[in-house]
C-alpha atoms as a PDB file:
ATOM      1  CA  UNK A   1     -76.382  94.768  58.064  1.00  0.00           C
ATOM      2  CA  UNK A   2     -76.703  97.057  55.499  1.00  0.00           C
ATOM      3  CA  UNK A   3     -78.104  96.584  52.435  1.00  0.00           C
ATOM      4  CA  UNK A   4     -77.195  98.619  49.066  1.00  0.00           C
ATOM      5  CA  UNK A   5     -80.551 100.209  47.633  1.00  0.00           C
ATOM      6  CA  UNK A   6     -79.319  99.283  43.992  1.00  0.00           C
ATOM      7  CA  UNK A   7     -79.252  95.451  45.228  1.00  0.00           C
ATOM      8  CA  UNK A   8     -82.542  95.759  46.424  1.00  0.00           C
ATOM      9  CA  UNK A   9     -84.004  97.267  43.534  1.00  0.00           C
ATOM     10  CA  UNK A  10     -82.110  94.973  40.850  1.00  0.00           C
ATOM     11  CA  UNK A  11     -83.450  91.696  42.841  1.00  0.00           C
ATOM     12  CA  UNK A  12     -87.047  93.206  42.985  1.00  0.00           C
ATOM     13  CA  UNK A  13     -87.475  94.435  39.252  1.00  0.00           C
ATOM     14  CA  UNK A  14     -85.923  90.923  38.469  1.00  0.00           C
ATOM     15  CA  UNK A  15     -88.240  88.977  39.864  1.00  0.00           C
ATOM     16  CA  UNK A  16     -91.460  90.979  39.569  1.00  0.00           C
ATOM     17  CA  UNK A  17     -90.542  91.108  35.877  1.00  0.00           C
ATOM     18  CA  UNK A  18     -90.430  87.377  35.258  1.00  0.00           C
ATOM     19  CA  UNK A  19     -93.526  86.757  37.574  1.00  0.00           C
ATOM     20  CA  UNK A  20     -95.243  89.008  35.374  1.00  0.00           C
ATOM     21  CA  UNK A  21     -94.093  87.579  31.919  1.00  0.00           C
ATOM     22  CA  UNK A  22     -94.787  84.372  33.472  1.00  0.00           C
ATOM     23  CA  UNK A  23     -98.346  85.393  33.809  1.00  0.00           C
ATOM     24  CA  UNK A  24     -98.757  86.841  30.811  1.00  0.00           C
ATOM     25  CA  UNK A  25     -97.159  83.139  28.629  1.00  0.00           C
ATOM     26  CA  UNK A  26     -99.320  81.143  30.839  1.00  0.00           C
ATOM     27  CA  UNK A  27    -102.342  83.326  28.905  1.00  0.00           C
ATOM     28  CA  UNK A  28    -100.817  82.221  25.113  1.00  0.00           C
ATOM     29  CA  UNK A  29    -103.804  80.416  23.039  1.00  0.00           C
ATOM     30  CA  UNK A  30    -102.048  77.191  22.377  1.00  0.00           C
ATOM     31  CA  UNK A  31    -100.719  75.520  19.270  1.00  0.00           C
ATOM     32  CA  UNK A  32    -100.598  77.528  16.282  1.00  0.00           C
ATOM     33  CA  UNK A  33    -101.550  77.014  12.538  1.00  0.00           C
ATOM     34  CA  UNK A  34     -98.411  75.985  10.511  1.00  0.00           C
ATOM     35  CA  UNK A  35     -98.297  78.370   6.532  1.00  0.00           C
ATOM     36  CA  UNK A  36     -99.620  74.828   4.947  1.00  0.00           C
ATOM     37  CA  UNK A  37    -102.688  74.952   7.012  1.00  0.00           C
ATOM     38  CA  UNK A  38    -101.784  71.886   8.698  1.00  0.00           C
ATOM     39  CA  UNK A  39    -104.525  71.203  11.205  1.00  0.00           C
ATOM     40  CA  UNK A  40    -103.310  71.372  14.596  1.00  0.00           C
ATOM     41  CA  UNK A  41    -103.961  68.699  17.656  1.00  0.00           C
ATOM     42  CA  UNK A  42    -105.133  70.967  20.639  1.00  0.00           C
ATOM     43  CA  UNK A  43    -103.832  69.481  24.275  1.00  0.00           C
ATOM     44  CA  UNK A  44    -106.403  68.269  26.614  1.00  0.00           C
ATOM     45  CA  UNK A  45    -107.590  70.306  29.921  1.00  0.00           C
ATOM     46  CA  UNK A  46    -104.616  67.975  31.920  1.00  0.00           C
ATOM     47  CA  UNK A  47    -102.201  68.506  29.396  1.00  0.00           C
ATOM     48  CA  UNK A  48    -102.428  72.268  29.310  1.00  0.00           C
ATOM     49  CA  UNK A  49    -102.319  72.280  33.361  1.00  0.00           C
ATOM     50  CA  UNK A  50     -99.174  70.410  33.169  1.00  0.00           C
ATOM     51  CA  UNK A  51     -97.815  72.656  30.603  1.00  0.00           C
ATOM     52  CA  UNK A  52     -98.691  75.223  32.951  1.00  0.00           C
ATOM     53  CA  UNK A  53     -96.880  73.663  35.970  1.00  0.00           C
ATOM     54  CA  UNK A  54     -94.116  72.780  34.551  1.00  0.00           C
ATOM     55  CA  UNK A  55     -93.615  76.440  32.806  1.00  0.00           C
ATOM     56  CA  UNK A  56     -93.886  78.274  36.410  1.00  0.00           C
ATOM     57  CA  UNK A  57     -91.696  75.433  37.829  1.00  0.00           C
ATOM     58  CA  UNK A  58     -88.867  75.927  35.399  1.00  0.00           C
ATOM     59  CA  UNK A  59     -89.383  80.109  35.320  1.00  0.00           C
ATOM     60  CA  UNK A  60     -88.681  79.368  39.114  1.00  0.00           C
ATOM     61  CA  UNK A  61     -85.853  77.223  38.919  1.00  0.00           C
ATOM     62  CA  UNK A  62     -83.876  79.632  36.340  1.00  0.00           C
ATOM     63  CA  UNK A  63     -84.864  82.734  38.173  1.00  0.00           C
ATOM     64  CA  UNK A  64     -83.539  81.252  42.063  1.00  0.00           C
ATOM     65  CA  UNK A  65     -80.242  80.207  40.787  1.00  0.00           C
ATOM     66  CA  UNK A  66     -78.967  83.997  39.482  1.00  0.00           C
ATOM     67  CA  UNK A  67     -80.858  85.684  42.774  1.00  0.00           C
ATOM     68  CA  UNK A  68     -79.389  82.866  45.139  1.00  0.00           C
ATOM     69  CA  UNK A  69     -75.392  83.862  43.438  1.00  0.00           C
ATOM     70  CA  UNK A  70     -76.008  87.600  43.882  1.00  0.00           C
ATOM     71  CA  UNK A  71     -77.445  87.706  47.317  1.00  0.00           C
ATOM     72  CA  UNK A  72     -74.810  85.171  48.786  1.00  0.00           C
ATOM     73  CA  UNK A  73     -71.457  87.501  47.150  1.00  0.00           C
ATOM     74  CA  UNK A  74     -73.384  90.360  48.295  1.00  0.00           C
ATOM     75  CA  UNK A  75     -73.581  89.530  51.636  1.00  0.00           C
ATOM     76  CA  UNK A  76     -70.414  87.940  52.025  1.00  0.00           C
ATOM     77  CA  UNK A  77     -69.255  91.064  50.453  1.00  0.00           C
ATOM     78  CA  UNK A  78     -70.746  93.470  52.931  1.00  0.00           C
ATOM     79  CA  UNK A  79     -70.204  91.272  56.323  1.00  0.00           C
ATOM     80  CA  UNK A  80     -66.486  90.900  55.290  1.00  0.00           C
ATOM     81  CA  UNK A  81     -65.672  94.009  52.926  1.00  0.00           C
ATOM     82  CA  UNK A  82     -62.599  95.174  55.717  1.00  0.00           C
ATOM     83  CA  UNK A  83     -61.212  91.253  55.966  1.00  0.00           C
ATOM     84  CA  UNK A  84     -61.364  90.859  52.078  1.00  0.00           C
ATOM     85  CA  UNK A  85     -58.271  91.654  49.800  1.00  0.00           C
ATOM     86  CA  UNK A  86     -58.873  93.770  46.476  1.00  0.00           C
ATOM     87  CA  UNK A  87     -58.678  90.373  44.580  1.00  0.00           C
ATOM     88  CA  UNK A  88     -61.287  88.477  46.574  1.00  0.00           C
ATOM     89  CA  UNK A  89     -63.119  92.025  46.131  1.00  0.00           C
ATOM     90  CA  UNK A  90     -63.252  92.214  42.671  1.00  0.00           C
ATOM     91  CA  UNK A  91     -63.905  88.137  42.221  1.00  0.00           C
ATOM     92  CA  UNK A  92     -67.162  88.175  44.113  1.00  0.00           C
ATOM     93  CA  UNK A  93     -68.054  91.529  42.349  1.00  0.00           C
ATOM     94  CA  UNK A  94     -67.514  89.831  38.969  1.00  0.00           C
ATOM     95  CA  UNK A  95     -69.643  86.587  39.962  1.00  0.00           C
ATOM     96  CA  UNK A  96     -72.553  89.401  41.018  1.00  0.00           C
ATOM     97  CA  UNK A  97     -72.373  91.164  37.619  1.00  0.00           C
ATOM     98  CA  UNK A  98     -72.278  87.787  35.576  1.00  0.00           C
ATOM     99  CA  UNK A  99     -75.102  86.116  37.461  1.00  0.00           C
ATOM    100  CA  UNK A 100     -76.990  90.117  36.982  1.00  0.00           C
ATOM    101  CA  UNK A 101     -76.472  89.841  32.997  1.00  0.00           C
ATOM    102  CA  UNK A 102     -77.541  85.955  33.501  1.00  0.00           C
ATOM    103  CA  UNK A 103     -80.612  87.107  34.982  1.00  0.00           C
ATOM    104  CA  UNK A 104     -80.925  89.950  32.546  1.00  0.00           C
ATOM    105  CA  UNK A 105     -80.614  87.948  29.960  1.00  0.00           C
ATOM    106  CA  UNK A 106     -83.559  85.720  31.256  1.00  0.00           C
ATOM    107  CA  UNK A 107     -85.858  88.419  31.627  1.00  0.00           C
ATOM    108  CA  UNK A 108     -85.507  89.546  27.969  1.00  0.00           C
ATOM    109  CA  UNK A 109     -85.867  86.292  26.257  1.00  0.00           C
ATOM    110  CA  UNK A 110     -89.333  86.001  28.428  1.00  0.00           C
ATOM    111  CA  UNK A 111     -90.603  89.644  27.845  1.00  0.00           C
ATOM    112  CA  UNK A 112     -89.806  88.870  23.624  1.00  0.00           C
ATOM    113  CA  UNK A 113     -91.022  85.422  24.383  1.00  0.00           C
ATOM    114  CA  UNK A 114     -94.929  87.011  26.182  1.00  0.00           C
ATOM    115  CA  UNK A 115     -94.603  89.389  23.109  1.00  0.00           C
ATOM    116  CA  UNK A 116     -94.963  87.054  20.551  1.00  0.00           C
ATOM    117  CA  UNK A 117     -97.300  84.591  22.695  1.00  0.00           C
ATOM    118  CA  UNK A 118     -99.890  87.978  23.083  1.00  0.00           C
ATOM    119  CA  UNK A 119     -99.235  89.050  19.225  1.00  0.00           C
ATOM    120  CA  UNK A 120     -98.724  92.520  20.849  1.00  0.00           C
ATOM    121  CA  UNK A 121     -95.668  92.985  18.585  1.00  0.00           C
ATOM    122  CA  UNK A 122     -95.985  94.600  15.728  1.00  0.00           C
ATOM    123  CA  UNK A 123     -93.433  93.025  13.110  1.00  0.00           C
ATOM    124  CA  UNK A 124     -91.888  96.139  11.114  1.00  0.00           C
ATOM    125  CA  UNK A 125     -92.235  94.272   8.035  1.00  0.00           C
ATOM    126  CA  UNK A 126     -90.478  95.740   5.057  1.00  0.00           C
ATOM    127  CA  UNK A 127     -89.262  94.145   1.524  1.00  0.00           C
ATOM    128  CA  UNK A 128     -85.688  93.017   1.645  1.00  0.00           C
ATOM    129  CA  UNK A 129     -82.873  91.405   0.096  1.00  0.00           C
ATOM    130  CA  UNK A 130     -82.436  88.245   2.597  1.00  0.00           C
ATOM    131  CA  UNK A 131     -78.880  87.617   0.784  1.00  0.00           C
ATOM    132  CA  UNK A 132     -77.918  90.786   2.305  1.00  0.00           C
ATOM    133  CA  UNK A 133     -79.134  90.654   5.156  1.00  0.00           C
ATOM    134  CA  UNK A 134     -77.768  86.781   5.546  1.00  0.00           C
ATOM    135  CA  UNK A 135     -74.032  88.508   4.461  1.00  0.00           C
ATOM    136  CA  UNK A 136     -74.456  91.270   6.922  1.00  0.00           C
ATOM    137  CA  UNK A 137     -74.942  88.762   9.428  1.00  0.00           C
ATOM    138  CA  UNK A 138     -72.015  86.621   8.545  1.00  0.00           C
ATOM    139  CA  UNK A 139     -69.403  89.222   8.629  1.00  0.00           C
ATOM    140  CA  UNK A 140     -70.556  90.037  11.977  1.00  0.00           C
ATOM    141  CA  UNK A 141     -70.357  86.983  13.636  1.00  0.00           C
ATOM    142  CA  UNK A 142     -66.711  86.381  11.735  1.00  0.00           C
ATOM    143  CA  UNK A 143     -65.422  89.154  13.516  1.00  0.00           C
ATOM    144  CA  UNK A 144     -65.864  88.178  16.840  1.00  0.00           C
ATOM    145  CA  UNK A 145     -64.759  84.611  16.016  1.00  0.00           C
ATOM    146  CA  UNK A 146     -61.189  83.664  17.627  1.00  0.00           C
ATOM    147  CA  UNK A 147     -58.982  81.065  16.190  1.00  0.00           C
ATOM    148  CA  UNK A 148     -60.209  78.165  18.088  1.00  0.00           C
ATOM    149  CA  UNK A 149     -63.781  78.963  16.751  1.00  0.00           C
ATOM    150  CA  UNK A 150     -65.454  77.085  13.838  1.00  0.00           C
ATOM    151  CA  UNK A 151     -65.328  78.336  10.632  1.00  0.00           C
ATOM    152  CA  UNK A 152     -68.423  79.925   8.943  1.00  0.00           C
ATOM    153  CA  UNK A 153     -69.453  79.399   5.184  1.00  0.00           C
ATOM    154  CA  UNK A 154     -71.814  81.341   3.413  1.00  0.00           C
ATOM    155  CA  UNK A 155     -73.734  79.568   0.455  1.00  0.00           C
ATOM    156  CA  UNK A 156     -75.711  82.066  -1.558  1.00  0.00           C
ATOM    157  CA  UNK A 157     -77.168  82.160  -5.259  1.00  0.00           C
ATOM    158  CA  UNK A 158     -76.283  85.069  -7.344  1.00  0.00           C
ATOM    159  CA  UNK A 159     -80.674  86.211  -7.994  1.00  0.00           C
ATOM    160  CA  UNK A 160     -81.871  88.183  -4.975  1.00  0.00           C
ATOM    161  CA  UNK A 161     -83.856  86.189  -2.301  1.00  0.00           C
ATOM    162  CA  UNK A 162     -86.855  89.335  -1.656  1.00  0.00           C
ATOM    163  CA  UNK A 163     -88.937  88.937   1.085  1.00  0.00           C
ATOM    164  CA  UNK A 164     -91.440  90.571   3.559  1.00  0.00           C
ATOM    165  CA  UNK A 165     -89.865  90.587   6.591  1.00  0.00           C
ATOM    166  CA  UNK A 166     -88.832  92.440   9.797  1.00  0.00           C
ATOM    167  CA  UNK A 167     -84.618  92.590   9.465  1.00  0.00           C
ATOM    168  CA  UNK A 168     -84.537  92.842  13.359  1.00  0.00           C
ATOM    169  CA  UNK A 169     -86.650  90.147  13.874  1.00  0.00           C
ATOM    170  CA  UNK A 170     -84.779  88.051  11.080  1.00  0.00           C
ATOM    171  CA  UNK A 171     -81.430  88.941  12.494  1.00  0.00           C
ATOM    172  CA  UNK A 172     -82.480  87.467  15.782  1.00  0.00           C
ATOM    173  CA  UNK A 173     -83.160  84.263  14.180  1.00  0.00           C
ATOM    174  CA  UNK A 174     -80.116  83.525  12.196  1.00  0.00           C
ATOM    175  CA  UNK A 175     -77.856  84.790  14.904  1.00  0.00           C
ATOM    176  CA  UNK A 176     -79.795  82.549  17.810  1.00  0.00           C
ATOM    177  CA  UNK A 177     -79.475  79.285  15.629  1.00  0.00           C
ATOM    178  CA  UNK A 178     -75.620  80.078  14.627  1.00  0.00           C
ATOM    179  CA  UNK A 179     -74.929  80.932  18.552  1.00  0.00           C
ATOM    180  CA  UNK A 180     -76.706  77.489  19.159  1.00  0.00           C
ATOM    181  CA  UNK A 181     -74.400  75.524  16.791  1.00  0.00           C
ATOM    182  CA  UNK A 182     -71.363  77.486  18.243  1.00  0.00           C
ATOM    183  CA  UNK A 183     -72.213  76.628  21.841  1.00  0.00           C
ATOM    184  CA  UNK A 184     -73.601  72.992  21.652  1.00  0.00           C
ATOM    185  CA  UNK A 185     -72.437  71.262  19.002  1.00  0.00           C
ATOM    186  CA  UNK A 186     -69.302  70.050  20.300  1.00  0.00           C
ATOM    187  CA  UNK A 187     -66.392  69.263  17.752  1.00  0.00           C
ATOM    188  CA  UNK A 188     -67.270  71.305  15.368  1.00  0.00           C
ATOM    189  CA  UNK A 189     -65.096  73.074  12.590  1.00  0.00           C
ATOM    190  CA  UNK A 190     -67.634  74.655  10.277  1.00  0.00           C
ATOM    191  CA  UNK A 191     -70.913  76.182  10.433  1.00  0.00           C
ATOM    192  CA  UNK A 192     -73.311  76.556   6.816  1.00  0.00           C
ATOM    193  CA  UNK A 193     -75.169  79.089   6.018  1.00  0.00           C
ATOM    194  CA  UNK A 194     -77.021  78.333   2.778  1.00  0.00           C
ATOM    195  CA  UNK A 195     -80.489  79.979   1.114  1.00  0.00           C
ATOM    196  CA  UNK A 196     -82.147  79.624  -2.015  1.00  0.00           C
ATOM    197  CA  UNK A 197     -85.163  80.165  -4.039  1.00  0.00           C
ATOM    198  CA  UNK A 198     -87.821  77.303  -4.303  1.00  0.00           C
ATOM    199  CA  UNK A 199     -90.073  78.560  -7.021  1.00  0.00           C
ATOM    200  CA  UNK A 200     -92.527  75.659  -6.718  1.00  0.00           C
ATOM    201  CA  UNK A 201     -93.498  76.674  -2.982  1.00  0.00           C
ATOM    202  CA  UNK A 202     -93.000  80.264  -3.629  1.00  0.00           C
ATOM    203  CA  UNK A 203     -90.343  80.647  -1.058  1.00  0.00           C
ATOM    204  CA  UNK A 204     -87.371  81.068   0.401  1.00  0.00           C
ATOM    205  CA  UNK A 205     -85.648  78.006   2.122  1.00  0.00           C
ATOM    206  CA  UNK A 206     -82.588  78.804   4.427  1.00  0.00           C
ATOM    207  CA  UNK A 207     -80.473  76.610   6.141  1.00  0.00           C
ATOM    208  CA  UNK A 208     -77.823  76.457   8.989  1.00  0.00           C
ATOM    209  CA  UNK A 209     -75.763  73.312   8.972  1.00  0.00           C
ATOM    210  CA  UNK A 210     -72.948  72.025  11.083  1.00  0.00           C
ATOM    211  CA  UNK A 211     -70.662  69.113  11.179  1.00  0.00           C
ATOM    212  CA  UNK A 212     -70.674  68.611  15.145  1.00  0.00           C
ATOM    213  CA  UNK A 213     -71.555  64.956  16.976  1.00  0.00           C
ATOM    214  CA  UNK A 214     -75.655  65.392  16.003  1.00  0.00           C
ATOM    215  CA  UNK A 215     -77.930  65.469  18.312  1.00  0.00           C
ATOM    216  CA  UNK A 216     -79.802  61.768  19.510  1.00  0.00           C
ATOM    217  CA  UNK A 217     -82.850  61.616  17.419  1.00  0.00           C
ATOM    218  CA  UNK A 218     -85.060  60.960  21.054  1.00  0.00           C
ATOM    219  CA  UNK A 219     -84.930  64.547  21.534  1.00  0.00           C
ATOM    220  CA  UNK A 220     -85.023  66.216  18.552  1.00  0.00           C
ATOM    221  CA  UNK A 221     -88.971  66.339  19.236  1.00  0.00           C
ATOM    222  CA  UNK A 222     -88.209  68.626  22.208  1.00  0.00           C
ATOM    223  CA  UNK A 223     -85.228  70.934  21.266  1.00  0.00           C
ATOM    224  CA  UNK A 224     -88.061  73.924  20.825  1.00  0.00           C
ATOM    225  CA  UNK A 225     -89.764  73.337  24.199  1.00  0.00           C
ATOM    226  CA  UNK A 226     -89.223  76.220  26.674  1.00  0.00           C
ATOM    227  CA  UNK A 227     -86.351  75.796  28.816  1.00  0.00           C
ATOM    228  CA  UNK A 228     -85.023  72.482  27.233  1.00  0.00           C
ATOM    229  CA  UNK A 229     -81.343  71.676  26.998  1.00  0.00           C
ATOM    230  CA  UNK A 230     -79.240  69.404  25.492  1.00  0.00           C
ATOM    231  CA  UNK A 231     -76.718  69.944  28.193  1.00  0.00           C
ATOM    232  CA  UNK A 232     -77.709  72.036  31.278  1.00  0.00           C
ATOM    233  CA  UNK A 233     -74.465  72.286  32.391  1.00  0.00           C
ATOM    234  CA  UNK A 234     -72.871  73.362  29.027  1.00  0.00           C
ATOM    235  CA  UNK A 235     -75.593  76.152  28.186  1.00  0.00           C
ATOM    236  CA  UNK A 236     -75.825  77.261  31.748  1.00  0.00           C
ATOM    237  CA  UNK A 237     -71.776  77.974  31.667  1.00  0.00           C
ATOM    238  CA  UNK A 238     -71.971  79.839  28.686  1.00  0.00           C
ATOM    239  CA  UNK A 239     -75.193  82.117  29.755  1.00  0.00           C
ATOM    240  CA  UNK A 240     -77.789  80.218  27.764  1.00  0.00           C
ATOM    241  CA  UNK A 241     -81.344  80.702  28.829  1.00  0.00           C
ATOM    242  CA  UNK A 242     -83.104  77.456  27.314  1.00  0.00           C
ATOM    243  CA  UNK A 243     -85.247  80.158  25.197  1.00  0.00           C
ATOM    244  CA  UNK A 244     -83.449  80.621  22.334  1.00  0.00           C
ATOM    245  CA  UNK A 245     -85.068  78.085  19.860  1.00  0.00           C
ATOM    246  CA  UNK A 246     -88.584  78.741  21.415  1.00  0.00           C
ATOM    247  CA  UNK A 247     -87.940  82.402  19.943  1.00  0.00           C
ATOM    248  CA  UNK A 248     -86.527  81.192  16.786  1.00  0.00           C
ATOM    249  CA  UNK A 249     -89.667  78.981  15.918  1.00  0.00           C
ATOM    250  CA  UNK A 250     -92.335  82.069  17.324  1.00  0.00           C
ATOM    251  CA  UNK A 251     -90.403  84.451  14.914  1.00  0.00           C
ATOM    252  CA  UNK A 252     -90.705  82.345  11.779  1.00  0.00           C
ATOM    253  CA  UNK A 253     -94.063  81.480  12.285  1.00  0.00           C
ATOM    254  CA  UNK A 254     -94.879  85.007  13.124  1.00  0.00           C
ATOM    255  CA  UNK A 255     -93.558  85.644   9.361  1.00  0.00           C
ATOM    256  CA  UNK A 256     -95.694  82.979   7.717  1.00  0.00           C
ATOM    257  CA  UNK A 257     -93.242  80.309   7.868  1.00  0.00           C
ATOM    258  CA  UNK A 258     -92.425  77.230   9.247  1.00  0.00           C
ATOM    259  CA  UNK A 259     -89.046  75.373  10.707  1.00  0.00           C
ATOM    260  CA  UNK A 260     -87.528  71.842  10.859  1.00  0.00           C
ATOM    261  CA  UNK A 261     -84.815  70.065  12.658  1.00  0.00           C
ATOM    262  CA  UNK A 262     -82.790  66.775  11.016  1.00  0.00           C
ATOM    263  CA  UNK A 263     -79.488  65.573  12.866  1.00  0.00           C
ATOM    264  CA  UNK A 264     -77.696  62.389  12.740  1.00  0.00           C
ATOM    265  CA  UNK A 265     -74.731  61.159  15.295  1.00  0.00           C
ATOM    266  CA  UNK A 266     -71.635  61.902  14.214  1.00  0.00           C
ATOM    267  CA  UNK A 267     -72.528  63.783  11.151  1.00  0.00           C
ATOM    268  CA  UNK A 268     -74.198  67.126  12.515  1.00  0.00           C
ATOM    269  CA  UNK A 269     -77.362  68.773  12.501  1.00  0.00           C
ATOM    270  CA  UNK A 270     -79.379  71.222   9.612  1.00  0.00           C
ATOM    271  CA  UNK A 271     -82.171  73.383  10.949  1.00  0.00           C
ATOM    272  CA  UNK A 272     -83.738  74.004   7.668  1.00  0.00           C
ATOM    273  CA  UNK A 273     -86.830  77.358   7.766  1.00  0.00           C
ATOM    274  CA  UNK A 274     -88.547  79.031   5.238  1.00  0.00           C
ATOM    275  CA  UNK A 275     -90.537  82.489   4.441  1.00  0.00           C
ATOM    276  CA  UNK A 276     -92.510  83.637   1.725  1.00  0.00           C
ATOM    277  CA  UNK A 277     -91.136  85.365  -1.426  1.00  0.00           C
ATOM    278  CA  UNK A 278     -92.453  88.912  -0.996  1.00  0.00           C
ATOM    279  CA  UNK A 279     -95.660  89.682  -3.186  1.00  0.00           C
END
């Protein structure tokens, strides 16, 4: 049976990729100081093992579902390419590229992920408007809304909001927690994006609200962990990669700030983050 070269390659650089960022998160000091100077709680010995074991496992888990998809159509493809009609054709090759972006996707949010963990990236900090950026943002993600798609409000004082920041960086943020409120929080209608000035902390405190079902306060402690969903299933479908939040949280830290989650049933969720006022 012959194998395409392209195949071979894709499935190799794949999973030497994530082996490798898996290696290199493994190496991330642990815990992190939060901008009050909170003292943090370091893990025991055990605890860090198991954090350890449980990383690789789920690295493992997300990476053999996408490889297991692509090398089943692509055999099946091969082995019965004269027997298969151009529908069936173009079906299998479809599942192949969605479970390639999937697994794409995967390898991204890790490499960004070992980035941050190493402090290898260099944030491109520069002073900025955040009410401009936070507008730019919005008209974005309006235009790729469809009509059965909440609605987004933006909630913005009149004064500038300046801060030292990296507008890449912050884009990633705001666009990661408004995809998460799109995707999981079912019945929803609107999603709230408000900022403002708190002069007494010398920041800037941003918000992203929603009016979906909330989110059981058991697990509210764990929405940042690594690979945790809310529902596999749901996030899975819609190419979610369980890393989102962990990059939110490592970005807003990485910009002196800090991040908080409240959520009720039946009355939504706020994530509610902050940065400095530029100097």
């Amino acid at each position: 049976m012959f194998v395409p070269f392209w195949l071979i390659g894709l499935l190799a650089f794949g999973i030497l990729t994530v082996l490798w960022v898996a290696w290199k998160t493994l190496r991330k000091k642990e815990g992190s100081l939060w901008s009050e100077g909170r003292p943090v709680t370091r893990p025991s010995k055990d605890e860090q093992e198991k954090t350890r074991r449980d990383f690789v496992a789920n690295v493992s888990h997300e990476l053999r579902t996408p490889v297991s998809i692509i090398k089943g159509f692509s055999e099946t493809l091969i082995e019965d390419y004269e027997s298969l009609d151009e529908k069936q054709k173009k079906n299998f090759l479809n599942k192949i590229l969605r479970n390639s972006q999937r697994l794409h996707s995967l390898v991204e949010d890790l490499l960004a992920l070992a980035r941050l963990d190493a402090q290898d990236v260099t944030l491109d900090k520069q002073k900025l408007n955040l009410s401009e950026l936070i507008n730019q943002i919005g008209e974005d993600f309006k235009s790729t809304l469809q009509k059965d798609k909440p609605r987004l409000c933006i909630d913005l004082p009149t004064e500038p909001l300046e801060i030292s920041g990296d507008p890449e960086k912050l884009i990633s943020v705001f666009e990661n927690l408004i995809e998460n409120a799109a995707v999981h929080a079912e019945s929803l209608t609107t999603i709230t994006i408000q900022a403002k000035l708190d002069p007494s902390e010398k920041s800037v405190v941003c918000q992203i609200k929603d009016d979906g079902t909330g989110i059981p306060e058991e697990k509210l402690d764990r929405l940042f962990e690594r690979f945790y969903r809310l529902d596999k299933g749901r996030s899975r479908e819609r190419g979610g990669t369980g890393l989102g939040l962990s990059i939110v949280r490592e970005i807003i830290e990485a910009h002196g700030g800090d991040i908080v989650v409240k959520s009720k049933l039946g009355e939504g969720s706020v994530f509610s983050f902050r940065f400095p006022i530029a100097s």
